[in-house]
PDB file of N, CA and C in Angstrom:
ATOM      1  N   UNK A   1      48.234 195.935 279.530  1.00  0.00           N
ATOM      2  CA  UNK A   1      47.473 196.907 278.752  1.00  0.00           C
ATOM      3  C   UNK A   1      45.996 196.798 279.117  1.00  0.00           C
ATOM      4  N   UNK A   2      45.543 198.093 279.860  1.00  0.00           N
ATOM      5  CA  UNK A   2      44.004 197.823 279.854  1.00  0.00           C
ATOM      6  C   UNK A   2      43.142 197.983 278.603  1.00  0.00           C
ATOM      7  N   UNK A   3      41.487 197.615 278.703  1.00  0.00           N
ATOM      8  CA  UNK A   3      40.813 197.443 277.557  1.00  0.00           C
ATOM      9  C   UNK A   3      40.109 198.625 277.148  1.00  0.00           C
ATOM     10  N   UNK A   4      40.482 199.639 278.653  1.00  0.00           N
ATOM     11  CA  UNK A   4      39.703 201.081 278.121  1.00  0.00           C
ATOM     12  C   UNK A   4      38.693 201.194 279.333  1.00  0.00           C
ATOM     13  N   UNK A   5      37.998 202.267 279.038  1.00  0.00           N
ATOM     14  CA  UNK A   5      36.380 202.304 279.480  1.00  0.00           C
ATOM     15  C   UNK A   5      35.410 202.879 278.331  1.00  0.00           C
ATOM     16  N   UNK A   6      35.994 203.054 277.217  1.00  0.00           N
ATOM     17  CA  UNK A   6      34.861 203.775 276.139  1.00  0.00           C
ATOM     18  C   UNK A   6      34.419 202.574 275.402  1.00  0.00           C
ATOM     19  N   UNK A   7      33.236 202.595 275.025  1.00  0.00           N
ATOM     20  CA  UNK A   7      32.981 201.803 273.847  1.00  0.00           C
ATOM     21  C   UNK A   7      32.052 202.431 272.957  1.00  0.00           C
ATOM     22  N   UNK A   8      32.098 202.257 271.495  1.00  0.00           N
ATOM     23  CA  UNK A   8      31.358 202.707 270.851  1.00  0.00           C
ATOM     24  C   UNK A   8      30.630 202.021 269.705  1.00  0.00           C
ATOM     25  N   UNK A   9      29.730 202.395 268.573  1.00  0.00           N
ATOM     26  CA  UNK A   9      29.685 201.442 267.723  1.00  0.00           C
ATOM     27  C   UNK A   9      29.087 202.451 266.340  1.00  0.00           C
ATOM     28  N   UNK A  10      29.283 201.316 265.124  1.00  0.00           N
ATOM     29  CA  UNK A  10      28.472 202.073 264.400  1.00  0.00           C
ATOM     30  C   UNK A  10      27.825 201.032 263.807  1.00  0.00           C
ATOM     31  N   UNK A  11      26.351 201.741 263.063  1.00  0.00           N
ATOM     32  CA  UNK A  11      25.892 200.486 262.374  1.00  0.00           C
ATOM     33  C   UNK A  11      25.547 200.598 260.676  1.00  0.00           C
ATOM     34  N   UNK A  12      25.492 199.828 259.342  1.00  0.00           N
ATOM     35  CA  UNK A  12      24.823 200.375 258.267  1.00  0.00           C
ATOM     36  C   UNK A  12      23.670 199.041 258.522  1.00  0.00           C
ATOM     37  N   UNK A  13      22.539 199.907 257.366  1.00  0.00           N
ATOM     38  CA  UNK A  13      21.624 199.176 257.362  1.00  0.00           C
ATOM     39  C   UNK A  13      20.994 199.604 255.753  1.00  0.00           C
ATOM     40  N   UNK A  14      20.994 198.342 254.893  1.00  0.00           N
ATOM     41  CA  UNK A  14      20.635 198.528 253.559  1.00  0.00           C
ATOM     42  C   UNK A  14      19.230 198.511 253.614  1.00  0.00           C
ATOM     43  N   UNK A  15      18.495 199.327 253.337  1.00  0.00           N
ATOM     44  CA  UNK A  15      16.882 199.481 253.560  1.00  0.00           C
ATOM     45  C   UNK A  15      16.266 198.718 252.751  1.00  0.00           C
ATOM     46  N   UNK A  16      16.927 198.178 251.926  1.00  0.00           N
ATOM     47  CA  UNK A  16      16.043 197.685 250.615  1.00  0.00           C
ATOM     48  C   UNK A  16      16.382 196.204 251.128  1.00  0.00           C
ATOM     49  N   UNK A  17      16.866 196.225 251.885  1.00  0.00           N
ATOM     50  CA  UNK A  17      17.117 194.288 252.263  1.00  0.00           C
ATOM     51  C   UNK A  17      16.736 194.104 254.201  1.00  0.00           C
ATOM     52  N   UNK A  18      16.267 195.227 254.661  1.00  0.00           N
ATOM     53  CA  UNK A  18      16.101 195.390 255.853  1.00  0.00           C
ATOM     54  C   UNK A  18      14.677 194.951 255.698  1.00  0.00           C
ATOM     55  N   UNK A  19      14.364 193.694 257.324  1.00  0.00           N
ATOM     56  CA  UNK A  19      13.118 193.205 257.133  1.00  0.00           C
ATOM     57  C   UNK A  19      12.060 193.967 258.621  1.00  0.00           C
ATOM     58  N   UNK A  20      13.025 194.351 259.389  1.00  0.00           N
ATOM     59  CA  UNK A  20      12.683 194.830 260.718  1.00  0.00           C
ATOM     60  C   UNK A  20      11.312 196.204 260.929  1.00  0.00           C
ATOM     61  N   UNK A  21      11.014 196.563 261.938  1.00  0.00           N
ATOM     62  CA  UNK A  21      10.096 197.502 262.336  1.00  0.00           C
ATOM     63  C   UNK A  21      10.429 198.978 261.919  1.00  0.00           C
ATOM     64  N   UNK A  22       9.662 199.234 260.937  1.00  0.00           N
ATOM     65  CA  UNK A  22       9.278 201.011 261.509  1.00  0.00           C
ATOM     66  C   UNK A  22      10.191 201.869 260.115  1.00  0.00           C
ATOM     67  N   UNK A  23      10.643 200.715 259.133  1.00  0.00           N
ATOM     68  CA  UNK A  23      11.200 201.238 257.738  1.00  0.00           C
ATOM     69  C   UNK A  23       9.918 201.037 256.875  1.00  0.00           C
ATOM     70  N   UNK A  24       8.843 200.290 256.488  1.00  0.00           N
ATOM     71  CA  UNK A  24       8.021 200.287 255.943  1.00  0.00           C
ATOM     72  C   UNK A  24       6.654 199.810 257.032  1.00  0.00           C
ATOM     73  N   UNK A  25       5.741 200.169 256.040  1.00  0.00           N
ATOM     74  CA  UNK A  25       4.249 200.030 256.927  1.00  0.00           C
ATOM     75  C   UNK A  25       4.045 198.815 257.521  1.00  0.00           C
ATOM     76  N   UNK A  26       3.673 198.055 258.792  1.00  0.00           N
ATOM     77  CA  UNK A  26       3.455 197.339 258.652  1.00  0.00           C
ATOM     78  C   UNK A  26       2.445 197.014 260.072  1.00  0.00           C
ATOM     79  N   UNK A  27       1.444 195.689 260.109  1.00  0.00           N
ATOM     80  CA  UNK A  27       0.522 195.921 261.598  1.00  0.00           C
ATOM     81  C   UNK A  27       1.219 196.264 262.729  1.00  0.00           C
ATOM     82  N   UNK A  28       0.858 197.455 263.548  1.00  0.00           N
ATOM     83  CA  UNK A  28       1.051 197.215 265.049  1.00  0.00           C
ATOM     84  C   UNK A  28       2.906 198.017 264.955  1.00  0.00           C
ATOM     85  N   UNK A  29       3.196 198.229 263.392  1.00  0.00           N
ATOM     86  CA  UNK A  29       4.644 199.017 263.405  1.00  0.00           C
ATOM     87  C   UNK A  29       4.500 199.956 262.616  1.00  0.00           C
ATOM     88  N   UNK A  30       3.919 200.913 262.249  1.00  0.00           N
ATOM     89  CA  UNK A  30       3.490 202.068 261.123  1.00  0.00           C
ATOM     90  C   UNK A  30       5.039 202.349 260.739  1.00  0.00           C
ATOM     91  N   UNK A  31       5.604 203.109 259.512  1.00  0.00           N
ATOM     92  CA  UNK A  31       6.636 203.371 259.296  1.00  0.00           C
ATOM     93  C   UNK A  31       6.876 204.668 259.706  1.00  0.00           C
ATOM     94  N   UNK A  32       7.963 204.874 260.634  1.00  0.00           N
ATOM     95  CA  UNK A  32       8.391 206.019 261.299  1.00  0.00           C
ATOM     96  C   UNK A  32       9.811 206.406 261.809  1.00  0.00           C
ATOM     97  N   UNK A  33      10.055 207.220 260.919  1.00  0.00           N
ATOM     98  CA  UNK A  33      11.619 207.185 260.701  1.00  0.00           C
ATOM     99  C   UNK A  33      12.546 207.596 262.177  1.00  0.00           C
ATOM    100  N   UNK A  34      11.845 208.250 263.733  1.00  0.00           N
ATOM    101  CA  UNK A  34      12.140 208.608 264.507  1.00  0.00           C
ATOM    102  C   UNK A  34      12.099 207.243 265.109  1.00  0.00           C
ATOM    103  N   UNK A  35      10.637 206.275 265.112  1.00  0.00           N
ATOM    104  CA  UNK A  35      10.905 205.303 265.695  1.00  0.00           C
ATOM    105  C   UNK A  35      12.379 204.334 265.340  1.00  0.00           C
ATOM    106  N   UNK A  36      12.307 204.522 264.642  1.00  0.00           N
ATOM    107  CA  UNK A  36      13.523 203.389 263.846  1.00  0.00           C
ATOM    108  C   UNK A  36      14.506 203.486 264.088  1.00  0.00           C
ATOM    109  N   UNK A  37      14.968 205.404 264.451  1.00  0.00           N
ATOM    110  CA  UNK A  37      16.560 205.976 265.471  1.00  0.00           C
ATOM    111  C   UNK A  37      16.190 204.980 266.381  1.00  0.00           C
ATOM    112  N   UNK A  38      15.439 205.537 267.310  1.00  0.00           N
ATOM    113  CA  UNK A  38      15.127 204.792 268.553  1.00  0.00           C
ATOM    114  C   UNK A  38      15.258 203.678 268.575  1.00  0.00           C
ATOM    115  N   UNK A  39      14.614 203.015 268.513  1.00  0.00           N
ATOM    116  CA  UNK A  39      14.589 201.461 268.148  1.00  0.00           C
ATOM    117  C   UNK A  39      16.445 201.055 267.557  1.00  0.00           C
ATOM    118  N   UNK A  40      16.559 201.249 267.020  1.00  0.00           N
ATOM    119  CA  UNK A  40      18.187 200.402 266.435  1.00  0.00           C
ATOM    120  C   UNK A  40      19.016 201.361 267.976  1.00  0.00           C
ATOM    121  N   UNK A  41      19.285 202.406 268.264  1.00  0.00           N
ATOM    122  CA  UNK A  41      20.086 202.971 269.426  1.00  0.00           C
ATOM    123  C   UNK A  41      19.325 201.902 270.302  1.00  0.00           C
ATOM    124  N   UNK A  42      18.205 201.300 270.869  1.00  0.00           N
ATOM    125  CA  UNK A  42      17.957 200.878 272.312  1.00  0.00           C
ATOM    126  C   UNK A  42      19.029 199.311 272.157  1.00  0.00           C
ATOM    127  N   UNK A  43      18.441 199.061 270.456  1.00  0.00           N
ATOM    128  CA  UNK A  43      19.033 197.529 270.455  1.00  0.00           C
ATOM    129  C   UNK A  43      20.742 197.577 270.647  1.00  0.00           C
ATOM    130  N   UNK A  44      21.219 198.798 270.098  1.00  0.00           N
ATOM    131  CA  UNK A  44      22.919 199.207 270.647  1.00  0.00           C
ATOM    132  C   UNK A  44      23.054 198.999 271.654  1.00  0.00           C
ATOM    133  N   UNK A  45      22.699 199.779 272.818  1.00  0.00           N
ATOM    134  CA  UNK A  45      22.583 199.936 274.206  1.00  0.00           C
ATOM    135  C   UNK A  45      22.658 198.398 274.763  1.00  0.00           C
ATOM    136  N   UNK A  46      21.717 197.941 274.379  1.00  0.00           N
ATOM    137  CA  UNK A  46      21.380 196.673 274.960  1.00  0.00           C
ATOM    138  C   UNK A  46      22.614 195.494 274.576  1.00  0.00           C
ATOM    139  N   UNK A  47      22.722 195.381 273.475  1.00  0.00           N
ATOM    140  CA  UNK A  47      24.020 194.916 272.848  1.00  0.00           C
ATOM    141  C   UNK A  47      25.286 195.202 273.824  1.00  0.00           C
ATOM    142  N   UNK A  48      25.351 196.619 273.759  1.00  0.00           N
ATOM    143  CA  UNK A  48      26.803 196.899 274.907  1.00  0.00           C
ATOM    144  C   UNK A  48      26.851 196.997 275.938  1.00  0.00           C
ATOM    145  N   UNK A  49      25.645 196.734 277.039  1.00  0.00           N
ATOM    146  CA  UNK A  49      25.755 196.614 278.158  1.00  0.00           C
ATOM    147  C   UNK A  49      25.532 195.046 278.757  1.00  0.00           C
ATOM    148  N   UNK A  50      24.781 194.599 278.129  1.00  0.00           N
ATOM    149  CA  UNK A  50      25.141 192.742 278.020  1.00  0.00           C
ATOM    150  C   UNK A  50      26.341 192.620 277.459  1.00  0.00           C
ATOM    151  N   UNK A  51      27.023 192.772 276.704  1.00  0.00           N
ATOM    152  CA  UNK A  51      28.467 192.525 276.264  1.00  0.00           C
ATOM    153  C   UNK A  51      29.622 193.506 277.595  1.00  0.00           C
ATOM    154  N   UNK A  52      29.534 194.446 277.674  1.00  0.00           N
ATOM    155  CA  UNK A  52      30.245 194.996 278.362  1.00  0.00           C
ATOM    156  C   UNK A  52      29.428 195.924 279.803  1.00  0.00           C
ATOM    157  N   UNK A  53      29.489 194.966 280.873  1.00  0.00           N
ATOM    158  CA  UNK A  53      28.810 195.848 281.539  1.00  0.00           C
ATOM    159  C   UNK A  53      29.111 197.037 282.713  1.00  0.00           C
ATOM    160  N   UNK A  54      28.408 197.880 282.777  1.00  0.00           N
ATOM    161  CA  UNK A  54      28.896 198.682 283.180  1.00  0.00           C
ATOM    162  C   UNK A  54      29.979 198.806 284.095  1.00  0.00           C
ATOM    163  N   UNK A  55      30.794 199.695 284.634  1.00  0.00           N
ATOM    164  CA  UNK A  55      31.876 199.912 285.886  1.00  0.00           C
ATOM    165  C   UNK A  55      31.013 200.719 286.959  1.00  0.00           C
ATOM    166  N   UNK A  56      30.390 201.176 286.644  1.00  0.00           N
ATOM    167  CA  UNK A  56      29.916 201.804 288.351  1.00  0.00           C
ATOM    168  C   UNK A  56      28.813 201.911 288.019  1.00  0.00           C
ATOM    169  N   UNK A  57      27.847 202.379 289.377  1.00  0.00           N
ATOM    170  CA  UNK A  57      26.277 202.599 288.712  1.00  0.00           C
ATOM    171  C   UNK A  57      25.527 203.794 288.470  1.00  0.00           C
ATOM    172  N   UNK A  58      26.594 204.818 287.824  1.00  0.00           N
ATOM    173  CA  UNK A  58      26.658 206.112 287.177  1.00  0.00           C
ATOM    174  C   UNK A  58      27.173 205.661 285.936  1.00  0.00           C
ATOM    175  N   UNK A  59      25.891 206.227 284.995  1.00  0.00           N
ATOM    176  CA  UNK A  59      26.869 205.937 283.610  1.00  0.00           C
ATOM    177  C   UNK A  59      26.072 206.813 282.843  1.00  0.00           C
ATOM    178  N   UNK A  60      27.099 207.729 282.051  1.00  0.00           N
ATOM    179  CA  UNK A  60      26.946 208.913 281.293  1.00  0.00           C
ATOM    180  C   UNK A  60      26.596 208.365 279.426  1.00  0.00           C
ATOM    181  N   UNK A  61      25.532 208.546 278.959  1.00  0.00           N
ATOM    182  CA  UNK A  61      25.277 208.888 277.971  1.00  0.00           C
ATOM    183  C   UNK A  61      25.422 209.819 277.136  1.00  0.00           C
ATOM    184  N   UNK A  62      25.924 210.114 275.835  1.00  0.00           N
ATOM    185  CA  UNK A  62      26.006 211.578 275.211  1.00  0.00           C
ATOM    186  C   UNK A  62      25.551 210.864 273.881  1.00  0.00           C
ATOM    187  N   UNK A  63      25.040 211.940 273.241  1.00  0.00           N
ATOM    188  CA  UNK A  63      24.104 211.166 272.103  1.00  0.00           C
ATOM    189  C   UNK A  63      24.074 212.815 270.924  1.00  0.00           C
ATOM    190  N   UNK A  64      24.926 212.384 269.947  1.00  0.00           N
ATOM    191  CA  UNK A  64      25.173 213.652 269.269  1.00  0.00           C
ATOM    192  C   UNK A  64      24.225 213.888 268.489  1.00  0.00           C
ATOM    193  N   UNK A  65      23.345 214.586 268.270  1.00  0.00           N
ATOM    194  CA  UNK A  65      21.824 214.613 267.432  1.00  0.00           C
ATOM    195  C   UNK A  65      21.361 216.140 267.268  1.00  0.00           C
ATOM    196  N   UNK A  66      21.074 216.600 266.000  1.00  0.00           N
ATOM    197  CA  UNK A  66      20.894 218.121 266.287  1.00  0.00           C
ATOM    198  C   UNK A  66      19.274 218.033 265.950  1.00  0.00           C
ATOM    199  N   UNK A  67      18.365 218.697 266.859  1.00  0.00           N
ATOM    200  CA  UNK A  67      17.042 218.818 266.160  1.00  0.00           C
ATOM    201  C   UNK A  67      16.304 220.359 265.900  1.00  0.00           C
ATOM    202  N   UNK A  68      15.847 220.200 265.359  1.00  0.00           N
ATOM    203  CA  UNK A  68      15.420 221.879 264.594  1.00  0.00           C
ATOM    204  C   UNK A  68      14.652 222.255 265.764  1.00  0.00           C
ATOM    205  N   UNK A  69      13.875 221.464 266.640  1.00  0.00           N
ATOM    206  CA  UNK A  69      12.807 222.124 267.315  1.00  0.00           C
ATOM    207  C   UNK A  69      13.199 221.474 268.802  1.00  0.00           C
ATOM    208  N   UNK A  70      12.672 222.490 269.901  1.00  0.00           N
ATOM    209  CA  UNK A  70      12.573 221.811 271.222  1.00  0.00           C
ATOM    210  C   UNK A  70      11.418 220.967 271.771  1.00  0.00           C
ATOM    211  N   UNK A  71      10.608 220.329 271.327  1.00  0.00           N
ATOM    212  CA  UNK A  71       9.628 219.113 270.999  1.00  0.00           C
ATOM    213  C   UNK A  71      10.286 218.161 270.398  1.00  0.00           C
ATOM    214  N   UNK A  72      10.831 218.235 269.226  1.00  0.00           N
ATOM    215  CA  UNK A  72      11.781 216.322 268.973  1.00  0.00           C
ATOM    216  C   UNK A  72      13.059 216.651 269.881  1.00  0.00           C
ATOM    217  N   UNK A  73      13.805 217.662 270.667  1.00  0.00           N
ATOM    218  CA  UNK A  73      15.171 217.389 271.602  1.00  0.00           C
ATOM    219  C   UNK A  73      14.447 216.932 272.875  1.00  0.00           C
ATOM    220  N   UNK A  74      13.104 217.043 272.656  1.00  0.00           N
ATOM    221  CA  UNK A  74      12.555 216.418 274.227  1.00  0.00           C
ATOM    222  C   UNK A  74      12.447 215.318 273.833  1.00  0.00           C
TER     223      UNK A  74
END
């Protein structure tokens, strides 16, 4: 039985017990709710490609996200 090639993940995060960047104000991390997507997706990424690394050196991203404007889809 092979192990696949997909991997995926999900994450929760209780805000009121979360100590990390970019949920509340803080030096050198202002609170910014776009940074904070960003930021937790890079630490995913990073997580699953040190854990599982890639098969070839083409590798497709899809990232389901709807944004109202074409300035935050850039």
């Amino acid at each position: 039985m092979s192990d696949g090639f997909l991997k995926a993940s999900a994450i929760y995060i209780d805000k009121n017990k979360y100590e990390g960047n970019y949920i509340d104000d803080k030096p050198g991390h202002p609170k910014d709710a776009t940074r904070f997507r960003h930021f937790a997706m890079r630490r995913l990424l990073e997580f699953h490609f040190q854990k599982f690394p890639p098969q070839s050196r083409e590798v497709e991203l899809v990232i389901d996200r709807f944004h109202s404007t074409d300035a935050k889809e850039q």
